[in-house]
PDB file of N, CA and C in Angstrom:
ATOM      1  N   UNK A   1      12.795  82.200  25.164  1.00  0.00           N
ATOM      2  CA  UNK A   1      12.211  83.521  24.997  1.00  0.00           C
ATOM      3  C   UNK A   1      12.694  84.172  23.704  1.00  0.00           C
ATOM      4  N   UNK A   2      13.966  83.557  23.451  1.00  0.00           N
ATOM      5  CA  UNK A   2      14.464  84.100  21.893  1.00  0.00           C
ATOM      6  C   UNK A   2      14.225  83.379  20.861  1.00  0.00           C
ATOM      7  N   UNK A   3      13.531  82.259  20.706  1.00  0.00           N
ATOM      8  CA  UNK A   3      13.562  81.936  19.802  1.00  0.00           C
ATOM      9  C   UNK A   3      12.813  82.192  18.858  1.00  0.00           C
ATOM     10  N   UNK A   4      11.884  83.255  18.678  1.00  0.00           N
ATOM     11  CA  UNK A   4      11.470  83.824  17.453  1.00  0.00           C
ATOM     12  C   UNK A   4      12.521  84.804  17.020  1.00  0.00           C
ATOM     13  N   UNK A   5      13.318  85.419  17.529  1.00  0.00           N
ATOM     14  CA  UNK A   5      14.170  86.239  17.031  1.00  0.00           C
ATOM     15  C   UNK A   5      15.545  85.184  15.652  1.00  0.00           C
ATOM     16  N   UNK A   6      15.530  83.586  16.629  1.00  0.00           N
ATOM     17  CA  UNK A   6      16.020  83.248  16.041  1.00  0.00           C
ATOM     18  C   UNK A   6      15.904  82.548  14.654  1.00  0.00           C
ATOM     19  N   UNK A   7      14.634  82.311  14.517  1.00  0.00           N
ATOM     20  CA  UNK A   7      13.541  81.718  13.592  1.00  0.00           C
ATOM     21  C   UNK A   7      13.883  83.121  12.542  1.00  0.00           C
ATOM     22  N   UNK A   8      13.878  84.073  12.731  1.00  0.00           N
ATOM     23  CA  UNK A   8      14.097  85.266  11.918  1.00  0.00           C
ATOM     24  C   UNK A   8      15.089  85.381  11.272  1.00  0.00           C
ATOM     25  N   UNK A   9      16.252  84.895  12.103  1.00  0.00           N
ATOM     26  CA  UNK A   9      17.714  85.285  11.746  1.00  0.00           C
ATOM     27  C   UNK A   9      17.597  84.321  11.192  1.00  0.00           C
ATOM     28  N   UNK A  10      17.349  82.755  10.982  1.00  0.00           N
ATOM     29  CA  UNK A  10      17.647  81.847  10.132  1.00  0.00           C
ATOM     30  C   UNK A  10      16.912  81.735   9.011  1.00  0.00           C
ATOM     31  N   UNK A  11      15.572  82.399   9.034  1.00  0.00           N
ATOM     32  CA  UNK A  11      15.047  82.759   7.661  1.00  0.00           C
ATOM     33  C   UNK A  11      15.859  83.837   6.625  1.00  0.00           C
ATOM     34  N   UNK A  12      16.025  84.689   7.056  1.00  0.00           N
ATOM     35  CA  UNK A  12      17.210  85.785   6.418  1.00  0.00           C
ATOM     36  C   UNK A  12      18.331  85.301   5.810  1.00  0.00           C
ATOM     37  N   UNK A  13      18.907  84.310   6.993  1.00  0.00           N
ATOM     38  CA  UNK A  13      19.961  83.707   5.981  1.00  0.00           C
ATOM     39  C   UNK A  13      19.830  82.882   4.905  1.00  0.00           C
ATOM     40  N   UNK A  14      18.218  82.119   4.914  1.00  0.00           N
ATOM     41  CA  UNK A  14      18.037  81.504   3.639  1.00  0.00           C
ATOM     42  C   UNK A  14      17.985  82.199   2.495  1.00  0.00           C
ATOM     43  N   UNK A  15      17.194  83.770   2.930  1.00  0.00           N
ATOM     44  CA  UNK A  15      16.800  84.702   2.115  1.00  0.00           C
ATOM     45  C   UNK A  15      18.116  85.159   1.177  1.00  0.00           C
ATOM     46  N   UNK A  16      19.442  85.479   2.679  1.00  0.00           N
ATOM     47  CA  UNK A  16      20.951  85.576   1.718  1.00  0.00           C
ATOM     48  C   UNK A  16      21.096  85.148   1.027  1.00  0.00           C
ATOM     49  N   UNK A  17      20.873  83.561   1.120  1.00  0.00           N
ATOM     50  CA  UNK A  17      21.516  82.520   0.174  1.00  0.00           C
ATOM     51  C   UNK A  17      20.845  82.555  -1.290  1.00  0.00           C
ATOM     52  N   UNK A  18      19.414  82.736  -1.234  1.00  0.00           N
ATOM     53  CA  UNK A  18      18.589  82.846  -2.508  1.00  0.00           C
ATOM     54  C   UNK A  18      19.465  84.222  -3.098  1.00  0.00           C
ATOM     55  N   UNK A  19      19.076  85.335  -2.281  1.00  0.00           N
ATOM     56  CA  UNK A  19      19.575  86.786  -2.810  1.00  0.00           C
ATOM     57  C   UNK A  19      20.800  86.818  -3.199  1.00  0.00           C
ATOM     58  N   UNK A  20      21.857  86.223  -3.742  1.00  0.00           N
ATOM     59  CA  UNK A  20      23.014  86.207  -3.852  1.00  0.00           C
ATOM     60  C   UNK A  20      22.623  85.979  -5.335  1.00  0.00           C
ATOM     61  N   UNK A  21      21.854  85.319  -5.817  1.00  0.00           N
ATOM     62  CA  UNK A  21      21.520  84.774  -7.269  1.00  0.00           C
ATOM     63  C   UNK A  21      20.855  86.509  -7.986  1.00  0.00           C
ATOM     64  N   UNK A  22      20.712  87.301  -7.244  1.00  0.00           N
ATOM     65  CA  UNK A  22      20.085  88.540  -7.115  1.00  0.00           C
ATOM     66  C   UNK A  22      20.811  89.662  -7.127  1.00  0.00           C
ATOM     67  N   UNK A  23      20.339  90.902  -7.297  1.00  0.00           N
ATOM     68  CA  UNK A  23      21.435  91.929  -7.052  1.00  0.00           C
ATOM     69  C   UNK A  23      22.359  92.104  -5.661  1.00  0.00           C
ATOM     70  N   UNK A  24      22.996  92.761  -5.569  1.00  0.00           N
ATOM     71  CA  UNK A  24      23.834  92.547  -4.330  1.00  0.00           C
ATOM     72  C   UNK A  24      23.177  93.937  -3.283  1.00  0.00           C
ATOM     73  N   UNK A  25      22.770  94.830  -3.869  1.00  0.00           N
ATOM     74  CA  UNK A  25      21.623  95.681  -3.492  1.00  0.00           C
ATOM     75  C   UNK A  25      20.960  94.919  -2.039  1.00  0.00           C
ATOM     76  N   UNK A  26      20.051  93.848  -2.579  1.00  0.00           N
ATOM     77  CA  UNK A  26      19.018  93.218  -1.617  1.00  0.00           C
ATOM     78  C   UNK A  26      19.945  92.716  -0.752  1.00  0.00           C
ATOM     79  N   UNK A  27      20.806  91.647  -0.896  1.00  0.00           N
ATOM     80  CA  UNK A  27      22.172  90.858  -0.095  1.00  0.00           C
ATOM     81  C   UNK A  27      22.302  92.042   1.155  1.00  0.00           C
ATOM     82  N   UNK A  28      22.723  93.063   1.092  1.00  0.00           N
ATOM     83  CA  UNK A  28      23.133  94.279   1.750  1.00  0.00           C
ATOM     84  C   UNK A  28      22.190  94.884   2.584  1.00  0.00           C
ATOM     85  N   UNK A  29      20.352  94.988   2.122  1.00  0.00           N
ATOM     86  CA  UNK A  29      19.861  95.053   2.840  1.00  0.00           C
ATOM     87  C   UNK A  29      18.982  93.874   3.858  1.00  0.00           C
ATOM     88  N   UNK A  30      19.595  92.506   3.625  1.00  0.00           N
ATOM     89  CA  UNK A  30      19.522  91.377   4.541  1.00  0.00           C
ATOM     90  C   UNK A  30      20.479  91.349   5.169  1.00  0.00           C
ATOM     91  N   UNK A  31      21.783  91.821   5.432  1.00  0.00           N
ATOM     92  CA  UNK A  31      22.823  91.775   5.890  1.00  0.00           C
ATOM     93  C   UNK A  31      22.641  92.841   7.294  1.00  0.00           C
ATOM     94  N   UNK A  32      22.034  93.849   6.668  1.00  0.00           N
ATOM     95  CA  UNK A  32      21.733  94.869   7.736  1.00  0.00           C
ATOM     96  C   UNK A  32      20.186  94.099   8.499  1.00  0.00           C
ATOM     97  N   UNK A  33      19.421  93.566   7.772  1.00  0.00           N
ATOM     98  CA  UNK A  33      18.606  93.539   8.655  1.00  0.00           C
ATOM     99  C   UNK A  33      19.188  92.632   9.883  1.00  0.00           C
ATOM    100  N   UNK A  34      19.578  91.509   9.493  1.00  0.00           N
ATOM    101  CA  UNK A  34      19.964  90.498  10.292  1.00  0.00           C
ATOM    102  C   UNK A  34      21.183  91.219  11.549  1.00  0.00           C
ATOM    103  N   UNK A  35      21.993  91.948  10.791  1.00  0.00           N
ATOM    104  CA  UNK A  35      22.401  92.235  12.267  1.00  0.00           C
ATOM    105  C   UNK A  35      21.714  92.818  12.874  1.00  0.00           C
ATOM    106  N   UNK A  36      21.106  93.978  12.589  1.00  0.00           N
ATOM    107  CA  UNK A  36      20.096  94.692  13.510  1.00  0.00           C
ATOM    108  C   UNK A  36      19.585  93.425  14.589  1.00  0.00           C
ATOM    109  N   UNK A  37      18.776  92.205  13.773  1.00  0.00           N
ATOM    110  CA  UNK A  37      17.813  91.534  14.575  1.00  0.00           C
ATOM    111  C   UNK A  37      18.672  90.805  15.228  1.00  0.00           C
ATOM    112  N   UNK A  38      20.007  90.557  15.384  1.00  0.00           N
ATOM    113  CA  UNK A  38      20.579  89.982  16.092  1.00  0.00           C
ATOM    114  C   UNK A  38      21.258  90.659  17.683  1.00  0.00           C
ATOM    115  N   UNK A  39      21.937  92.271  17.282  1.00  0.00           N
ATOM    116  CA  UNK A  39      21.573  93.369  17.995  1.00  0.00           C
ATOM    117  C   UNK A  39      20.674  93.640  19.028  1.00  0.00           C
ATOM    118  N   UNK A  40      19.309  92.994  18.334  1.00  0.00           N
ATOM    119  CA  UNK A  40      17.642  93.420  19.175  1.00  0.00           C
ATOM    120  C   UNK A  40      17.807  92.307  20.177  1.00  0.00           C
ATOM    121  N   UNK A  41      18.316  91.178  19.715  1.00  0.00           N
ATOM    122  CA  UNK A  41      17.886  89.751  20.028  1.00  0.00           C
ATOM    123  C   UNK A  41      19.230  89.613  21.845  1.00  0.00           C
ATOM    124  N   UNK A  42      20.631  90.029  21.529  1.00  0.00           N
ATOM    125  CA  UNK A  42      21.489  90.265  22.346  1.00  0.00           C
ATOM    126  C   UNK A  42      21.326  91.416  23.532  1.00  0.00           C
ATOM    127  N   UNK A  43      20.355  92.209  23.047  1.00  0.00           N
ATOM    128  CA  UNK A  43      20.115  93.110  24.226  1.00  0.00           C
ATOM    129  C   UNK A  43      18.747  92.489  24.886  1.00  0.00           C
ATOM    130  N   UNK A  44      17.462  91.837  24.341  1.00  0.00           N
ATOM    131  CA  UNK A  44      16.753  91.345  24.879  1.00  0.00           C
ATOM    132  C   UNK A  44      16.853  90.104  25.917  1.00  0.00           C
ATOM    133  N   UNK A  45      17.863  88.990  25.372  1.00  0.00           N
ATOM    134  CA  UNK A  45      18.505  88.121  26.173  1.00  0.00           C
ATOM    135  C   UNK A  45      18.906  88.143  27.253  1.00  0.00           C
ATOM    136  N   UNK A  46      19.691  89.748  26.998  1.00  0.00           N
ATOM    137  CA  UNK A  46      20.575  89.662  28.049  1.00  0.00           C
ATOM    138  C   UNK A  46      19.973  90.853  29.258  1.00  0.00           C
ATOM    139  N   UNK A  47      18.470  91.260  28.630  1.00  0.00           N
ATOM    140  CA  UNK A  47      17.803  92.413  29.765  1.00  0.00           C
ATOM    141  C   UNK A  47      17.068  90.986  30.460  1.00  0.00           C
ATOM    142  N   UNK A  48      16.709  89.822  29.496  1.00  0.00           N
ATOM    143  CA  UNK A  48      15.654  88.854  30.325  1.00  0.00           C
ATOM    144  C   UNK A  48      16.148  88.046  30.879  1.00  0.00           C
ATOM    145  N   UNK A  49      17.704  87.657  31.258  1.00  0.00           N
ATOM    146  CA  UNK A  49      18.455  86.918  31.700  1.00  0.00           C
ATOM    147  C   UNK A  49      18.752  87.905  33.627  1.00  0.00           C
TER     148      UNK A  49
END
């Protein structure tokens, strides 16, 4: 049931890895997104569990 959340979080981190070659600006706002979606992803789990 999570695994689009997780498909997300592991795209982001590719996105980190590119964005690092980048300002640190963007880095910061992938950093936040990803926890957020990880956040979303730990309360959904654990309401559908």
């Amino acid at each position: 049931m999570c695994e689009e959340e997780n498909i997300l979080i592991s795209q982001l981190e590719e996105l980190k890895v590119e964005g690092q070659l980048l300002d640190h600006t963007f880095i910061d706002v992938v950093i936040v997104e990803k926890s957020t979606l990880e956040d979303e992803q730990k309360f959904k789990c654990g309401m559908l569990m």
